[in-house]
C-alpha atoms as a PDB file:
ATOM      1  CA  UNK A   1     289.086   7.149  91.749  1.00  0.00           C
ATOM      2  CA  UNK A   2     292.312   5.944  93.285  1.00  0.00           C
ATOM      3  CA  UNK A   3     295.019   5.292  90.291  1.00  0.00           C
ATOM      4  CA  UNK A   4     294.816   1.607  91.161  1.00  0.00           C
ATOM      5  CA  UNK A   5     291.251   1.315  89.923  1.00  0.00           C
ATOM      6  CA  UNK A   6     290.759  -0.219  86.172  1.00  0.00           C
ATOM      7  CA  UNK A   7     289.553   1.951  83.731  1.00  0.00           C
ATOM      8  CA  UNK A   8     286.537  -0.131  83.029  1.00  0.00           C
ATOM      9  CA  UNK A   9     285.125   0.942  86.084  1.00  0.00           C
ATOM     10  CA  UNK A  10     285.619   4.418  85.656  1.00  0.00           C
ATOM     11  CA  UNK A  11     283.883   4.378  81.668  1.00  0.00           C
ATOM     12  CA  UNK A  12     281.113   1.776  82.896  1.00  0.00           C
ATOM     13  CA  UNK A  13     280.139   4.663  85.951  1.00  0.00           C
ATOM     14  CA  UNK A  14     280.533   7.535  83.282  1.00  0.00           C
ATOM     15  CA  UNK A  15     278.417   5.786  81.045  1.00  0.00           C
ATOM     16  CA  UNK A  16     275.936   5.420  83.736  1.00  0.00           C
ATOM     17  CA  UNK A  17     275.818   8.984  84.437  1.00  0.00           C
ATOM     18  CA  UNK A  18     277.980   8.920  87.385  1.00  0.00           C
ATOM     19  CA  UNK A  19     280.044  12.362  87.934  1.00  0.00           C
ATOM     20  CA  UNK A  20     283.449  10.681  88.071  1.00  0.00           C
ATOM     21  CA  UNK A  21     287.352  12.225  88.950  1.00  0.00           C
ATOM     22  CA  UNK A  22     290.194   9.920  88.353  1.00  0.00           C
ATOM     23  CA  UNK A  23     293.645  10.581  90.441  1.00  0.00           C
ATOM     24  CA  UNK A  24     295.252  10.912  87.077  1.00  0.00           C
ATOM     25  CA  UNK A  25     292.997  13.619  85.803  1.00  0.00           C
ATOM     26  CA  UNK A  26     293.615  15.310  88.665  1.00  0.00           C
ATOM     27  CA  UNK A  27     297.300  15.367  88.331  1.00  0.00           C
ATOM     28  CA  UNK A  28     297.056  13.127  91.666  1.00  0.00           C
ATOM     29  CA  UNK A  29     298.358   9.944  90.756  1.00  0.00           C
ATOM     30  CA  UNK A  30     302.024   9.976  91.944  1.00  0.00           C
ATOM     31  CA  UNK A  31     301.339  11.242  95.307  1.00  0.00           C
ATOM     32  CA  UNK A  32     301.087   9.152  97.954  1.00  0.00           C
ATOM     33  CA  UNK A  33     297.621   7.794  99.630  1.00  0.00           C
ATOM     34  CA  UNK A  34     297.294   9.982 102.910  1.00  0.00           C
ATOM     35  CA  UNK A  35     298.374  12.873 100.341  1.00  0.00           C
ATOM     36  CA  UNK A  36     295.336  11.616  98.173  1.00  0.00           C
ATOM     37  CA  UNK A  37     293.286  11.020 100.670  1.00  0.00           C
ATOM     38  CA  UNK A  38     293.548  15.041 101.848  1.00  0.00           C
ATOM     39  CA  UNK A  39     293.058  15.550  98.250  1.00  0.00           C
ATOM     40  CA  UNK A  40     289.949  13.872  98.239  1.00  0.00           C
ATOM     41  CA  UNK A  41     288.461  15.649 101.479  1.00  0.00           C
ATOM     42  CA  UNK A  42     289.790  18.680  99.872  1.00  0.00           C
ATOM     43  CA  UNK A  43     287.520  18.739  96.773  1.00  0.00           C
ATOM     44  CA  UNK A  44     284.584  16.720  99.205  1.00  0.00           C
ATOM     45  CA  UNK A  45     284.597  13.879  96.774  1.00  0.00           C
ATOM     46  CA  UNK A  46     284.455  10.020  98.161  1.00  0.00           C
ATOM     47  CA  UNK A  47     287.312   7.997  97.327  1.00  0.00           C
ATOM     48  CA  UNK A  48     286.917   4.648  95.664  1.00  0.00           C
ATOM     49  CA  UNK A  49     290.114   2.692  96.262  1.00  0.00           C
ATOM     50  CA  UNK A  50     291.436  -1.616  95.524  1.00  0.00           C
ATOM     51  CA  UNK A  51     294.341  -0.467  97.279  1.00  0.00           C
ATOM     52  CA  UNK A  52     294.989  -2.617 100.531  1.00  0.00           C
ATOM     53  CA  UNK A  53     297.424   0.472 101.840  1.00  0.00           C
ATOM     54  CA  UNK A  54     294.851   3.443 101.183  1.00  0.00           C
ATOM     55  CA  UNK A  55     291.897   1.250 103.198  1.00  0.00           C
ATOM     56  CA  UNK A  56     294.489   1.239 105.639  1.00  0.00           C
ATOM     57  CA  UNK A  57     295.217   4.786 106.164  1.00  0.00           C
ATOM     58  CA  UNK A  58     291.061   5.092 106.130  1.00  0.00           C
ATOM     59  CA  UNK A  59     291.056   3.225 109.430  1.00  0.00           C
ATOM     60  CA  UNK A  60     293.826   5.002 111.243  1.00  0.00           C
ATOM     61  CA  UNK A  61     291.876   8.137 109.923  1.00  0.00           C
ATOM     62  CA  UNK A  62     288.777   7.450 111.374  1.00  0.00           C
ATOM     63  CA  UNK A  63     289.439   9.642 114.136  1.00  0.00           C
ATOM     64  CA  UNK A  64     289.772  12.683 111.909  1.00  0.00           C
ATOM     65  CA  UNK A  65     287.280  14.198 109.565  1.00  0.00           C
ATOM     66  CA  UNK A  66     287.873  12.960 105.727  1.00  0.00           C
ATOM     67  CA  UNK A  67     285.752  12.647 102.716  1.00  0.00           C
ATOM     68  CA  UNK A  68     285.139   8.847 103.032  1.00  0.00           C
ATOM     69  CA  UNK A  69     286.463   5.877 101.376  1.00  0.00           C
ATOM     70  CA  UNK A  70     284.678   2.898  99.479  1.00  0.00           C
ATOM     71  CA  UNK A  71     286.576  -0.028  99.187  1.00  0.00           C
ATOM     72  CA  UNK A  72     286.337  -3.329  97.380  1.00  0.00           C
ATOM     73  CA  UNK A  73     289.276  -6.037  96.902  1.00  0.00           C
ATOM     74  CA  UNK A  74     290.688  -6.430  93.464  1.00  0.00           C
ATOM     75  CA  UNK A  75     289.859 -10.489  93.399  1.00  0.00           C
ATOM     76  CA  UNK A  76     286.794 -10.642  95.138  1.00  0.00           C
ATOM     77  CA  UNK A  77     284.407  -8.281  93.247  1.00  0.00           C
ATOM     78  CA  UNK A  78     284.218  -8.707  89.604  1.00  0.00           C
ATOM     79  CA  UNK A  79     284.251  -4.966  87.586  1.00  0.00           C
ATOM     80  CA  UNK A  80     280.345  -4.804  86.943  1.00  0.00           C
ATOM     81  CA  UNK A  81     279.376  -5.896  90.134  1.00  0.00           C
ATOM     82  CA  UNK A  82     281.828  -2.781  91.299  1.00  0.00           C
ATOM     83  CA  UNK A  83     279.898  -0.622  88.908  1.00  0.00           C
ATOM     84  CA  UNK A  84     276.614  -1.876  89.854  1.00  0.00           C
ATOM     85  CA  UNK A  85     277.656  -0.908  93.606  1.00  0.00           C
ATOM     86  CA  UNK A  86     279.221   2.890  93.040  1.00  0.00           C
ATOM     87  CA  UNK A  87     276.272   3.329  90.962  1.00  0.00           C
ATOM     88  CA  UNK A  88     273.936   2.816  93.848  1.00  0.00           C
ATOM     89  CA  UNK A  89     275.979   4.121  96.166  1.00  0.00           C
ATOM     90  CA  UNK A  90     276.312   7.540  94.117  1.00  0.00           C
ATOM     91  CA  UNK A  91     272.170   7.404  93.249  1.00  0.00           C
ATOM     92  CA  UNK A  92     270.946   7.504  96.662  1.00  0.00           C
ATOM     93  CA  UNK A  93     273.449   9.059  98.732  1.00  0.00           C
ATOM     94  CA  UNK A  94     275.248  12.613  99.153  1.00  0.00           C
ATOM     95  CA  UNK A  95     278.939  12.938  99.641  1.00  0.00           C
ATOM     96  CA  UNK A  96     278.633  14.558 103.515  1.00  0.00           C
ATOM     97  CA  UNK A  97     276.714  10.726 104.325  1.00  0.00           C
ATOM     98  CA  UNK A  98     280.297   9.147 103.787  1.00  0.00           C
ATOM     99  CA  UNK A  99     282.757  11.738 105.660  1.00  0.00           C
ATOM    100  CA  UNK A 100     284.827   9.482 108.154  1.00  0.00           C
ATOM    101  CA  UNK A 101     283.125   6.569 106.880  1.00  0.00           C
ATOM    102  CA  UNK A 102     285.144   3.286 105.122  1.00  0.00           C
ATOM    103  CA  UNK A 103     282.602   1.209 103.175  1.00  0.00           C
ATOM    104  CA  UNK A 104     282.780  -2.089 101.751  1.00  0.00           C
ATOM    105  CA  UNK A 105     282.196  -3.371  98.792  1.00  0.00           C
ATOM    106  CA  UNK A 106     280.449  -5.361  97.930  1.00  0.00           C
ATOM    107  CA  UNK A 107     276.917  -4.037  99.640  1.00  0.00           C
END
């Protein structure tokens, strides 16, 4: 989870089961988003993101292998719909089916 994601989201997936790994528990949340996105690739864990700057460092990535990003806007997606989505997302996929892949939320 990118720092700009709301809590809520992160204790609604946990709650749901969902093996979750905030930017701040990482000790990742003051470094900047290509730094977090290498982070991410690093430990092959997707990156969910709000952030308008980190989707755009995603595109201009797409060229080069990284972990994958999910994106959803901040006003457009309520937080349980954005739960409902990761969860899905998380239940039927593997972490290599998003590297180098931006997805949108919501599905």
């Amino acid at each position: 989870m990118d720092h700009h994601v709301p809590r809520a989201i992160t204790n609604g997936l946990r709650l749901r089961g969902v093996d979750v790994l905030t930017a701040h528990e990482d000790g990742a949340s003051r470094i900047r988003d290509q730094a977090l996105l290498d982070r991410a690739t690093e430990l092959e864990r997707v990156l969910f993101t709000q952030d308008d700057d980190l989707l755009t460092e995603a595109t201009q990535r797409q060229r080069q292998t990284f972990s994958g990003v999910i994106y959803a806007h901040q006003l457009r997606m309520s937080i349980g719909n954005c739960v409902r989505d990761l969860e899905l997302v998380a239940q039927v996929g593997e972490p290599e089916d998003m590297t180098g892949q931006t997805l949108f939320l919501p599905l």
